[in-house]
C-alpha atoms as a PDB file:
ATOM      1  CA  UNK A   1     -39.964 -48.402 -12.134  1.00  0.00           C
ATOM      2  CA  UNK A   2     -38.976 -45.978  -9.530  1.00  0.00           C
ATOM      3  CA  UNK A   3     -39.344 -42.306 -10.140  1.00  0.00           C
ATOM      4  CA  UNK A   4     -38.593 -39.943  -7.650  1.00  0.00           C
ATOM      5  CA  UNK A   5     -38.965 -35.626  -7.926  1.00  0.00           C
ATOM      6  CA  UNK A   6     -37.041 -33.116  -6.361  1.00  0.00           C
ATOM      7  CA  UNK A   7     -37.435 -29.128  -7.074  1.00  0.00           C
ATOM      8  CA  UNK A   8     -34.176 -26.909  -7.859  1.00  0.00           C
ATOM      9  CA  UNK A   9     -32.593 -24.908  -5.672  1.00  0.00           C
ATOM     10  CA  UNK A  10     -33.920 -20.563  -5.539  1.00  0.00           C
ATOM     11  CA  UNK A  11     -31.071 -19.699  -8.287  1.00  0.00           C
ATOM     12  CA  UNK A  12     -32.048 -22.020 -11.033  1.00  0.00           C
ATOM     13  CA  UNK A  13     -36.117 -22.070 -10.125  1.00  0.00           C
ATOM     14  CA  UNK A  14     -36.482 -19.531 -13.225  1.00  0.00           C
ATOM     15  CA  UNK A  15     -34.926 -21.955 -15.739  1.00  0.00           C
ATOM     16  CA  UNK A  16     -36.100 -25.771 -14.214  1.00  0.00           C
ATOM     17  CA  UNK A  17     -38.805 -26.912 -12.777  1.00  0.00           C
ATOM     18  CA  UNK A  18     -37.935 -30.239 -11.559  1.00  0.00           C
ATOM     19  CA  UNK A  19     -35.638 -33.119 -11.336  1.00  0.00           C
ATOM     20  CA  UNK A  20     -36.419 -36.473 -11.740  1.00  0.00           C
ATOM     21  CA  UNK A  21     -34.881 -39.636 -11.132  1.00  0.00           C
ATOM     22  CA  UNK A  22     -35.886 -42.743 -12.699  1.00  0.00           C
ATOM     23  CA  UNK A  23     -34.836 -46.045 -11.786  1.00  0.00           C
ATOM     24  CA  UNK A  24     -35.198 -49.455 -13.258  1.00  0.00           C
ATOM     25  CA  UNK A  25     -34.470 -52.809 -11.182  1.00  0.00           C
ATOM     26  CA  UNK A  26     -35.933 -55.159 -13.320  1.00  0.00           C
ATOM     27  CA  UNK A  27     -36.128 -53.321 -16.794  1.00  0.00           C
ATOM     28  CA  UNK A  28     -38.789 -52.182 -18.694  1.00  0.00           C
ATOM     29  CA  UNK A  29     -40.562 -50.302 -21.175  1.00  0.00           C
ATOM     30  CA  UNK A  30     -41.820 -46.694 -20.616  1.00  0.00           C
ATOM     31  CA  UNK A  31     -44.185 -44.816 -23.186  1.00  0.00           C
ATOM     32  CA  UNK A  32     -42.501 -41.056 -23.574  1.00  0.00           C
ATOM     33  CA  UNK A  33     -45.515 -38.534 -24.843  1.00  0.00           C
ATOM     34  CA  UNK A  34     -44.870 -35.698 -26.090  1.00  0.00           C
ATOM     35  CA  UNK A  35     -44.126 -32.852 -23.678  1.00  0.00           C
ATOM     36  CA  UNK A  36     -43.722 -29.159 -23.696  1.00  0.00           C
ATOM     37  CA  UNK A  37     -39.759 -29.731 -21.534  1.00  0.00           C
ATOM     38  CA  UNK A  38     -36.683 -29.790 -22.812  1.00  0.00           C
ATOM     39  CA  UNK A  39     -35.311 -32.263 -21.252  1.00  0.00           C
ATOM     40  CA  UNK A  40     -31.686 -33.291 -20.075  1.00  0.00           C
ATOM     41  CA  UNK A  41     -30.837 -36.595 -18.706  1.00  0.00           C
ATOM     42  CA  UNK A  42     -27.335 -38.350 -17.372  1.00  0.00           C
ATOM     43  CA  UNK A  43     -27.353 -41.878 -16.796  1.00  0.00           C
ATOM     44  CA  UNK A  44     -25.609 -43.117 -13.726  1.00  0.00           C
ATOM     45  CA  UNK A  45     -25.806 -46.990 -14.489  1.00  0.00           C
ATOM     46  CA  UNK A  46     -27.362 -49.201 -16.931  1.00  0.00           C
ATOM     47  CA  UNK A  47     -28.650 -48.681 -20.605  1.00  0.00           C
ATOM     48  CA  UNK A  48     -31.805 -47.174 -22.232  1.00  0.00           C
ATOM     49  CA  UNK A  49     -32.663 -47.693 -25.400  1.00  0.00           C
ATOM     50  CA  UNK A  50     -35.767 -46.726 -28.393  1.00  0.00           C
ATOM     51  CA  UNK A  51     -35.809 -49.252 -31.042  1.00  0.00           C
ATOM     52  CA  UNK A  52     -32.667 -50.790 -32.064  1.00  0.00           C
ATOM     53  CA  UNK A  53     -30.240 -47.733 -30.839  1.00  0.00           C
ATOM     54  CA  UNK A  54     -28.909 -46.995 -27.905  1.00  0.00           C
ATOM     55  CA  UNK A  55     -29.185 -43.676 -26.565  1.00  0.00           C
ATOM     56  CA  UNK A  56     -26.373 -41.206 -25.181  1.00  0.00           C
ATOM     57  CA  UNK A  57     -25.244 -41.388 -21.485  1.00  0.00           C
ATOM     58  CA  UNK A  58     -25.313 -37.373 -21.609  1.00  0.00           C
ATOM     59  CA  UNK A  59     -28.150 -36.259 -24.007  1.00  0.00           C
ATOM     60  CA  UNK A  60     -30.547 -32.894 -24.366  1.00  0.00           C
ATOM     61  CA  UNK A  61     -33.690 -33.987 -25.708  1.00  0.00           C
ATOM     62  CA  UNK A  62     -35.805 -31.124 -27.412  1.00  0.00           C
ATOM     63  CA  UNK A  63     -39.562 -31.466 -27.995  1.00  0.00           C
ATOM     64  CA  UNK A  64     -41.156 -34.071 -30.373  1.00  0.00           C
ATOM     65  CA  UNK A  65     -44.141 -34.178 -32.160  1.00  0.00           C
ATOM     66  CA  UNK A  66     -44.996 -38.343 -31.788  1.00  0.00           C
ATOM     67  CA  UNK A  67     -44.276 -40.362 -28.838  1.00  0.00           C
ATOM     68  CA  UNK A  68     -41.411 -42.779 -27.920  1.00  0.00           C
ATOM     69  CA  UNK A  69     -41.093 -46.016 -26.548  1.00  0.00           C
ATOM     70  CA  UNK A  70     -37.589 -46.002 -24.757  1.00  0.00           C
ATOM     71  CA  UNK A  71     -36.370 -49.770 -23.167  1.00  0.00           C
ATOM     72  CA  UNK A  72     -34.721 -49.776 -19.665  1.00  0.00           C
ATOM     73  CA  UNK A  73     -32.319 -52.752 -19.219  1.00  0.00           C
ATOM     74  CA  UNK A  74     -31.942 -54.017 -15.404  1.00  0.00           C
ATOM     75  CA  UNK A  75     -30.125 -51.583 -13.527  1.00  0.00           C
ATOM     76  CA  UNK A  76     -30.333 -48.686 -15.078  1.00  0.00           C
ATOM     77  CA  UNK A  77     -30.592 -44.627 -13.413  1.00  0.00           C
ATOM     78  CA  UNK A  78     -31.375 -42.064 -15.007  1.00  0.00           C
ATOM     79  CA  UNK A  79     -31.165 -38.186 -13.586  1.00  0.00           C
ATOM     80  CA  UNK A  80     -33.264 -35.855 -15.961  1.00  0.00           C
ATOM     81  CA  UNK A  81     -33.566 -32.227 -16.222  1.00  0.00           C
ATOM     82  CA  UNK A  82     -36.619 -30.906 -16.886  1.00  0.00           C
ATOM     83  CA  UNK A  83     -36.375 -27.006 -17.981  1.00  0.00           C
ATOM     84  CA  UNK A  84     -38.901 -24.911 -17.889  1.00  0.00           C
ATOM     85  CA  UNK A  85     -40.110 -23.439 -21.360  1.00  0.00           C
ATOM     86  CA  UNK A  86     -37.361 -21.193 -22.688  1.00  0.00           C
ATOM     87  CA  UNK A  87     -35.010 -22.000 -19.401  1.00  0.00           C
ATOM     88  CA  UNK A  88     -32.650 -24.013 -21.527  1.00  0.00           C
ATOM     89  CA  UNK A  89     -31.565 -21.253 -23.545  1.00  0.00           C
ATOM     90  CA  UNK A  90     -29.657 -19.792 -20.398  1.00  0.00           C
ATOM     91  CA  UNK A  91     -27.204 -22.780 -19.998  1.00  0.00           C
ATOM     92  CA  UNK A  92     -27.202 -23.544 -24.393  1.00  0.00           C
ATOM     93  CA  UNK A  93     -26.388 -21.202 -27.093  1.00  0.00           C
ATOM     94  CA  UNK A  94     -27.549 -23.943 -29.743  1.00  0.00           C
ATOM     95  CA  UNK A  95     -31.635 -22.071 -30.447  1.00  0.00           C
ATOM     96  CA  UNK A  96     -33.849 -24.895 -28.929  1.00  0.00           C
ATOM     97  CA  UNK A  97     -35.764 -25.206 -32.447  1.00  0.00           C
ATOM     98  CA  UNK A  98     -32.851 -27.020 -33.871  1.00  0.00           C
ATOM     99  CA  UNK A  99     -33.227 -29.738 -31.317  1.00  0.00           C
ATOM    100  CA  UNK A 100     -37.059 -30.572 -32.473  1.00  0.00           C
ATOM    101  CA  UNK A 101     -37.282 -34.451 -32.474  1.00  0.00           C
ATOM    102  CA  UNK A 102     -33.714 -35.047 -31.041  1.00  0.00           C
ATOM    103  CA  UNK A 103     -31.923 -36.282 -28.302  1.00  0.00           C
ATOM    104  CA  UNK A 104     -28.674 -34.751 -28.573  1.00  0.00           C
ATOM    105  CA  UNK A 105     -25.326 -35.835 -27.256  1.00  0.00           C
ATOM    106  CA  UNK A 106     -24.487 -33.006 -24.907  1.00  0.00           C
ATOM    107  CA  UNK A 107     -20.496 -33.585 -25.900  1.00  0.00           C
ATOM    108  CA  UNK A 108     -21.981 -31.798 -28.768  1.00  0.00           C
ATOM    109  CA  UNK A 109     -23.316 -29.064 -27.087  1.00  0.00           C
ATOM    110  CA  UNK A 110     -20.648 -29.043 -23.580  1.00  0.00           C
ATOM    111  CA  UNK A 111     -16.863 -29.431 -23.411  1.00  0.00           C
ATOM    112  CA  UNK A 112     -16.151 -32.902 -23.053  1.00  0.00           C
ATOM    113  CA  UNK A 113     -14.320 -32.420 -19.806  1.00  0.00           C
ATOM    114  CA  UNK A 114     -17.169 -31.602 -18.096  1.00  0.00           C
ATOM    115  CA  UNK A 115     -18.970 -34.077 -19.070  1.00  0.00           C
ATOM    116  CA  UNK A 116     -17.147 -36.602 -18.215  1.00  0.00           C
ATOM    117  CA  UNK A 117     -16.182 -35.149 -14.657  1.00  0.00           C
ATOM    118  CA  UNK A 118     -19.944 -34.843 -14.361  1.00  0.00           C
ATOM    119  CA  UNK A 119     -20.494 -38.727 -15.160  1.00  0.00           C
ATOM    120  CA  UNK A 120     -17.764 -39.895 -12.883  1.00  0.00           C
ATOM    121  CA  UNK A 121     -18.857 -38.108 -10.016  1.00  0.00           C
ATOM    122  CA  UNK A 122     -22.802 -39.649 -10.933  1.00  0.00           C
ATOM    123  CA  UNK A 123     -21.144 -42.938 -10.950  1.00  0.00           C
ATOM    124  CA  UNK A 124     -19.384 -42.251  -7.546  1.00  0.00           C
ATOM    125  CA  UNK A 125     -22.680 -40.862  -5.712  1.00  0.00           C
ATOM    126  CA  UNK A 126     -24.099 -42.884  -2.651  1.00  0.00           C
ATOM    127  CA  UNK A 127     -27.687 -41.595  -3.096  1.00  0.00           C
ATOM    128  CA  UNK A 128     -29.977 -39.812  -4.808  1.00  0.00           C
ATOM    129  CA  UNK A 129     -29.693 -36.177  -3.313  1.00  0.00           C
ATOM    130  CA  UNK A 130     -25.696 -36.463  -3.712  1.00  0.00           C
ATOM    131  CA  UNK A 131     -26.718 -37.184  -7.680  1.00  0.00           C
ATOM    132  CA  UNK A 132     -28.913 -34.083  -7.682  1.00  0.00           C
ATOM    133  CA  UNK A 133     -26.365 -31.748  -6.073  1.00  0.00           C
ATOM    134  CA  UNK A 134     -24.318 -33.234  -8.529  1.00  0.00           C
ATOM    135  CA  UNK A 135     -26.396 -31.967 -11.337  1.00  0.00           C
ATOM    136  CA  UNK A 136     -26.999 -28.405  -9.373  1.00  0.00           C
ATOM    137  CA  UNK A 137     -23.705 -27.502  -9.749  1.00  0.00           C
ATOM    138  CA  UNK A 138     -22.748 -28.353 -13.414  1.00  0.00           C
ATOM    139  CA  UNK A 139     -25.839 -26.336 -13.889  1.00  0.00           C
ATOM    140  CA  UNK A 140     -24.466 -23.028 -11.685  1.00  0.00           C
ATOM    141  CA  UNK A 141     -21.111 -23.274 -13.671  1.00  0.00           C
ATOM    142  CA  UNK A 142     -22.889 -23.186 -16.775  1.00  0.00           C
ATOM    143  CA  UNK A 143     -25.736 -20.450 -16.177  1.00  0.00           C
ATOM    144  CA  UNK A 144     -25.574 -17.476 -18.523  1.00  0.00           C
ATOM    145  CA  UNK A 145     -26.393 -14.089 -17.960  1.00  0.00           C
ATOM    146  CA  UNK A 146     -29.472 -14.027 -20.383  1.00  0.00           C
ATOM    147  CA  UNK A 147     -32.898 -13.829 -18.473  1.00  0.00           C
ATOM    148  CA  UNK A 148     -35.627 -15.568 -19.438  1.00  0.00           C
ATOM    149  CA  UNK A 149     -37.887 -13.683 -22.370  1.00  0.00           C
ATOM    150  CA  UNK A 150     -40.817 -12.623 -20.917  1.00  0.00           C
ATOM    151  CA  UNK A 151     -42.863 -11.684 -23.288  1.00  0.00           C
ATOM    152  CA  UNK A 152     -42.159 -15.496 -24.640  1.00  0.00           C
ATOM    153  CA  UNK A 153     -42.945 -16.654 -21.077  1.00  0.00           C
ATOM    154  CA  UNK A 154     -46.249 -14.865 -21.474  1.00  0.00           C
ATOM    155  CA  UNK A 155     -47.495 -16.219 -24.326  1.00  0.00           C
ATOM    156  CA  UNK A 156     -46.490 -19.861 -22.290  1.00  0.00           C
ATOM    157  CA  UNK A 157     -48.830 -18.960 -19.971  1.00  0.00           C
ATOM    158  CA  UNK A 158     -51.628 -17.712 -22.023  1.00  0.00           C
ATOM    159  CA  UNK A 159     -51.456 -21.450 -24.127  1.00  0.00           C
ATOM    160  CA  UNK A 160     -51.286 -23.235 -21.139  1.00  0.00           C
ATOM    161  CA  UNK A 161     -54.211 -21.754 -19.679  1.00  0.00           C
ATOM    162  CA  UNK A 162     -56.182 -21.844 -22.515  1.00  0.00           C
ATOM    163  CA  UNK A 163     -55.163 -25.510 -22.989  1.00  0.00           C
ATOM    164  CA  UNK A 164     -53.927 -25.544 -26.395  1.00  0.00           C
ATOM    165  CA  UNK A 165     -57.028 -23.913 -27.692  1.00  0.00           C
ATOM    166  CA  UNK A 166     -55.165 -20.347 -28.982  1.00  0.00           C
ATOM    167  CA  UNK A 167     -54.904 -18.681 -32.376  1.00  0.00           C
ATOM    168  CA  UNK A 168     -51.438 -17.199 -32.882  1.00  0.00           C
ATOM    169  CA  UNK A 169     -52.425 -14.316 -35.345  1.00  0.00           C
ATOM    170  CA  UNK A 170     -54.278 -13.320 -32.103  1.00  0.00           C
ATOM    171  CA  UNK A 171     -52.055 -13.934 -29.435  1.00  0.00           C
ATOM    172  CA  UNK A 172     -49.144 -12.537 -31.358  1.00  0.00           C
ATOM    173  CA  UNK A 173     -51.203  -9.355 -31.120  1.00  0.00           C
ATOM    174  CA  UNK A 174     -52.329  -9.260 -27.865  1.00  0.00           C
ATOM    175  CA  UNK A 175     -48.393  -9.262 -27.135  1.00  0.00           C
ATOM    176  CA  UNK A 176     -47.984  -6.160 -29.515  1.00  0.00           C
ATOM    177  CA  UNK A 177     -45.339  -8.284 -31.663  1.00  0.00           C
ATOM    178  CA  UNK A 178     -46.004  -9.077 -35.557  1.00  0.00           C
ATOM    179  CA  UNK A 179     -47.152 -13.043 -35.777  1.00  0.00           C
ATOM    180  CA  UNK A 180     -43.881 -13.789 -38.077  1.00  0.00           C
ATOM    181  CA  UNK A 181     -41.323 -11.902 -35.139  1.00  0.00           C
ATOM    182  CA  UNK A 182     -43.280 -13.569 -32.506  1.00  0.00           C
ATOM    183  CA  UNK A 183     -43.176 -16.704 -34.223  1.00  0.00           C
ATOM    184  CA  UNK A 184     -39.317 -16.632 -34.299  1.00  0.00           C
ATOM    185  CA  UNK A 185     -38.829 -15.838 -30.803  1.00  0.00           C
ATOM    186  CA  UNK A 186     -40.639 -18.457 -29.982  1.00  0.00           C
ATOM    187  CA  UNK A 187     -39.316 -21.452 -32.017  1.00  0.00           C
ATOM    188  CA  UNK A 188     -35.614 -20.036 -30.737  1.00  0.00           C
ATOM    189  CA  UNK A 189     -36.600 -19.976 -27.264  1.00  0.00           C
ATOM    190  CA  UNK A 190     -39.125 -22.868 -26.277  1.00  0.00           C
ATOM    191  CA  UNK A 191     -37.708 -25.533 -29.376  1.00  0.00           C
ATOM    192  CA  UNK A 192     -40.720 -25.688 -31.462  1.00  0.00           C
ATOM    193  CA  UNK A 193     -43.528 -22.929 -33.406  1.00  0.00           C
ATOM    194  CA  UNK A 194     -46.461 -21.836 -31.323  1.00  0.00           C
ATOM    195  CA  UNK A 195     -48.632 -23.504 -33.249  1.00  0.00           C
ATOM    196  CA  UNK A 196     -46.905 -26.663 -32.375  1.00  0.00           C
ATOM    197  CA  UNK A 197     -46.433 -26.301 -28.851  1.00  0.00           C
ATOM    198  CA  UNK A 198     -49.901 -25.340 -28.813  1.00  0.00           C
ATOM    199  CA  UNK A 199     -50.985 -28.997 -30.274  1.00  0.00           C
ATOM    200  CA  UNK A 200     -48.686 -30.282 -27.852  1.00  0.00           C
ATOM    201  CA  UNK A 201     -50.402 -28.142 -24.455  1.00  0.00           C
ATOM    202  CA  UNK A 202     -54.147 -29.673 -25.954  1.00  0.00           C
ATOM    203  CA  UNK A 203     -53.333 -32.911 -26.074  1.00  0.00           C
ATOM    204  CA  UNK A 204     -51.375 -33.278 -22.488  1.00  0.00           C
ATOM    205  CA  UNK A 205     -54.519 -31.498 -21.523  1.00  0.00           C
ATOM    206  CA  UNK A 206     -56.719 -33.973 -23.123  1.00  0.00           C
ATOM    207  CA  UNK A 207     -54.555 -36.851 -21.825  1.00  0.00           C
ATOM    208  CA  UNK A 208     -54.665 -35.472 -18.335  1.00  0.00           C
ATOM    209  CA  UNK A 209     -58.570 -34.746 -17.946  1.00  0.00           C
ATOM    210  CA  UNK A 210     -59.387 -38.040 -20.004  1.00  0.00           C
ATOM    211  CA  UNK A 211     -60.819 -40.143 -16.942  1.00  0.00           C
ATOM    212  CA  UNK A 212     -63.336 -37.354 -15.727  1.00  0.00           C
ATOM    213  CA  UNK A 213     -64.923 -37.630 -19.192  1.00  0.00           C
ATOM    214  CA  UNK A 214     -67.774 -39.766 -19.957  1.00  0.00           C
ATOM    215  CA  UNK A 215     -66.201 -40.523 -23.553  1.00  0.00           C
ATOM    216  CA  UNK A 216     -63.152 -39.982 -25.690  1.00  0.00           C
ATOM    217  CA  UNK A 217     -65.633 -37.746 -27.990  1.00  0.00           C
ATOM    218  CA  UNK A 218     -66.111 -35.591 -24.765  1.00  0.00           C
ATOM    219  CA  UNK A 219     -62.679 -35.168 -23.720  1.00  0.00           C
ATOM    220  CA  UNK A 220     -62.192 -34.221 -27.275  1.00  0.00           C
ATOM    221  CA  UNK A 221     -64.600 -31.760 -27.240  1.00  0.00           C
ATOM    222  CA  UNK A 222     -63.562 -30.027 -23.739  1.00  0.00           C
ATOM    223  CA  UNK A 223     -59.987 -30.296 -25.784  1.00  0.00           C
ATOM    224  CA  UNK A 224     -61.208 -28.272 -28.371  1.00  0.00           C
ATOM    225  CA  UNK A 225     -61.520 -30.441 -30.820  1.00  0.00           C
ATOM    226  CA  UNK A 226     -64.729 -29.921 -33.211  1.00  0.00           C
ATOM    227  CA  UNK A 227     -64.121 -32.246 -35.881  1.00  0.00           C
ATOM    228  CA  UNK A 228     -63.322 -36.082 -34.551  1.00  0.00           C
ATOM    229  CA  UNK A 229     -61.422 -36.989 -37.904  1.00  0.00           C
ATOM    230  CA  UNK A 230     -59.240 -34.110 -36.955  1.00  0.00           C
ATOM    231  CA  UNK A 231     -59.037 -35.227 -33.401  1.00  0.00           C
ATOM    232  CA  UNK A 232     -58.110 -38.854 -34.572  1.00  0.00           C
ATOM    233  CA  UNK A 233     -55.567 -37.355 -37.076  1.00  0.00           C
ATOM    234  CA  UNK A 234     -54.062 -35.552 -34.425  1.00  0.00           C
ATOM    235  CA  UNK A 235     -54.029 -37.700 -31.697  1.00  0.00           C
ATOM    236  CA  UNK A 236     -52.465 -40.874 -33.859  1.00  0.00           C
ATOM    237  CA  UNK A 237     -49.760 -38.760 -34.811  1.00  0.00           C
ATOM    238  CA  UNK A 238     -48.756 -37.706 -31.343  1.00  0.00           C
ATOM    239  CA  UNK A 239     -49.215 -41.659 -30.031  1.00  0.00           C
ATOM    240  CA  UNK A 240     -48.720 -43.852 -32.562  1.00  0.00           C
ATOM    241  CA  UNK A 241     -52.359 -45.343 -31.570  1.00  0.00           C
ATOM    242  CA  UNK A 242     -55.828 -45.117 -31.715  1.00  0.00           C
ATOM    243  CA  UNK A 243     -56.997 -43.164 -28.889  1.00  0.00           C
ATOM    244  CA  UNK A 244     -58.882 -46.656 -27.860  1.00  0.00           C
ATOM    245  CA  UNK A 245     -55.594 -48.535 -28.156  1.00  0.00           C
ATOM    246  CA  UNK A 246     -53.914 -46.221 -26.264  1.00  0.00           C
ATOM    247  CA  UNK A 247     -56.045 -45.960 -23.610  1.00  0.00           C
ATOM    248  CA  UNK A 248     -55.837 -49.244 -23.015  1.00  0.00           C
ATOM    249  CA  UNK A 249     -52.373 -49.623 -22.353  1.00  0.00           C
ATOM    250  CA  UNK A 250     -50.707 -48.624 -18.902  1.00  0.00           C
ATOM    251  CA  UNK A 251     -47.453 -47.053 -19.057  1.00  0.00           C
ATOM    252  CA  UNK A 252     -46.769 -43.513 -20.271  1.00  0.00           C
ATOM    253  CA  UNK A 253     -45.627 -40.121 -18.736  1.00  0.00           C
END
């Protein structure tokens, strides 16, 4: 697999944090964790797949709660999108919660028009920064007016820096919000509840800091996990595997 990562232009900064194209020569199989990005993706050649079904050209994924295992077939690219939390609502009017564990055909979400001019141009592109540009202007055309919430983009921060490890009743109040508004906000503007999300922040965390632990019951500790049944529970449902299992296996992002 090749992956290469370009950053957005100044204008769309605020809503996406980075491009990414991924490239398969050979085929092969690619573990998808969980992740706190929506994520949009157009296909430029080839065919990806998870399970038996083929997935859209043009899709939005929203989070998930368990991992995927998506097949690339030889020859396939792959230009993906990843927003930054709440940037997707400024190009969607669809609230991101209703995405949760789906990858979307964006000809539901986008005039089918565009679309397609957007694919033929892909398919027409001599490189990788013509793709991007590509992708930077369907973008422009579609940005809204509506800023990013920042008292939403706040409470981001504030998981993300405490790695998961927050309690919402409290954070709703530090932001001077009632839990169930806050709550609301959030699940229409990021794709998923706090509490969620938070899960989702601890164990990328966890993932990420695994090999400068001495032992999977460290890293769950330093994870904030106090109860290794709970950690287990957790951590099966968001891989599929034992965290042993998983750990031995190579390919995930």
């Amino acid at each position: 697999m090749n992956m290469e990562s370009y950053l957005p232009s100044a204008i769309l900064s605020p809503y996406v944090s980075a491009y990414l194209i991924i490239e398969s020569k050979d085929g092969m199989e690619n573990r998808v964790m969980p992740d706190t990005a929506v994520v949009m993706s157009f296909r430029f050649g080839g065919k990806v797949m998870t399970g038996d079904a083929d997935l859209p050209v043009t899709a939005l994924a929203g989070l998930r709660r368990t991992s995927r295992l998506l097949h690339y077939a030889p020859g396939t690219g792959n230009v993906l999108v990843k927003f930054r939390e709440g940037g997707a609502t400024a190009f969607f009017k669809t609230p991101l919660h209703e995405l949760f564990d789906t990858h979307e055909s964006l000809d539901q979400l986008v005039q089918h028009h565009k679309i397609r001019e957007v694919e033929e141009r892909l398919y027409e592109a001599k490189n990788n920064l013509q793709r991007i540009a590509i992708v930077e202007q369907f973008l422009i055309a579609a940005l809204s007016s509506r800023q990013p919430d920042l008292l939403i983009r706040n409470a981001v921060q504030q998981i993300k820096t405490a790695a998961g490890d927050v309690k919402i009743k409290s954070l709703a109040a530090d932001l001077y919000i009632s839990q169930d508004a806050f709550e609301k906000r959030f699940r229409r503007s990021v794709g998923t509840t706090p509490k969620q999300f938070s899960a989702i922040v601890r164990l990328r965390h966890l993932l990420d800091h695994f090999p400068e632990a001495d032992s999977l019951t460290e890293a769950a500790y330093d994870a904030g996990y106090y109860d290794q049944a709970h950690f287990i529970k957790d951590f099966r449902a968001f891989t599929g595997q034992t965290p042993q299992a998983f750990f031995q296996q190579a390919t995930w992002w």
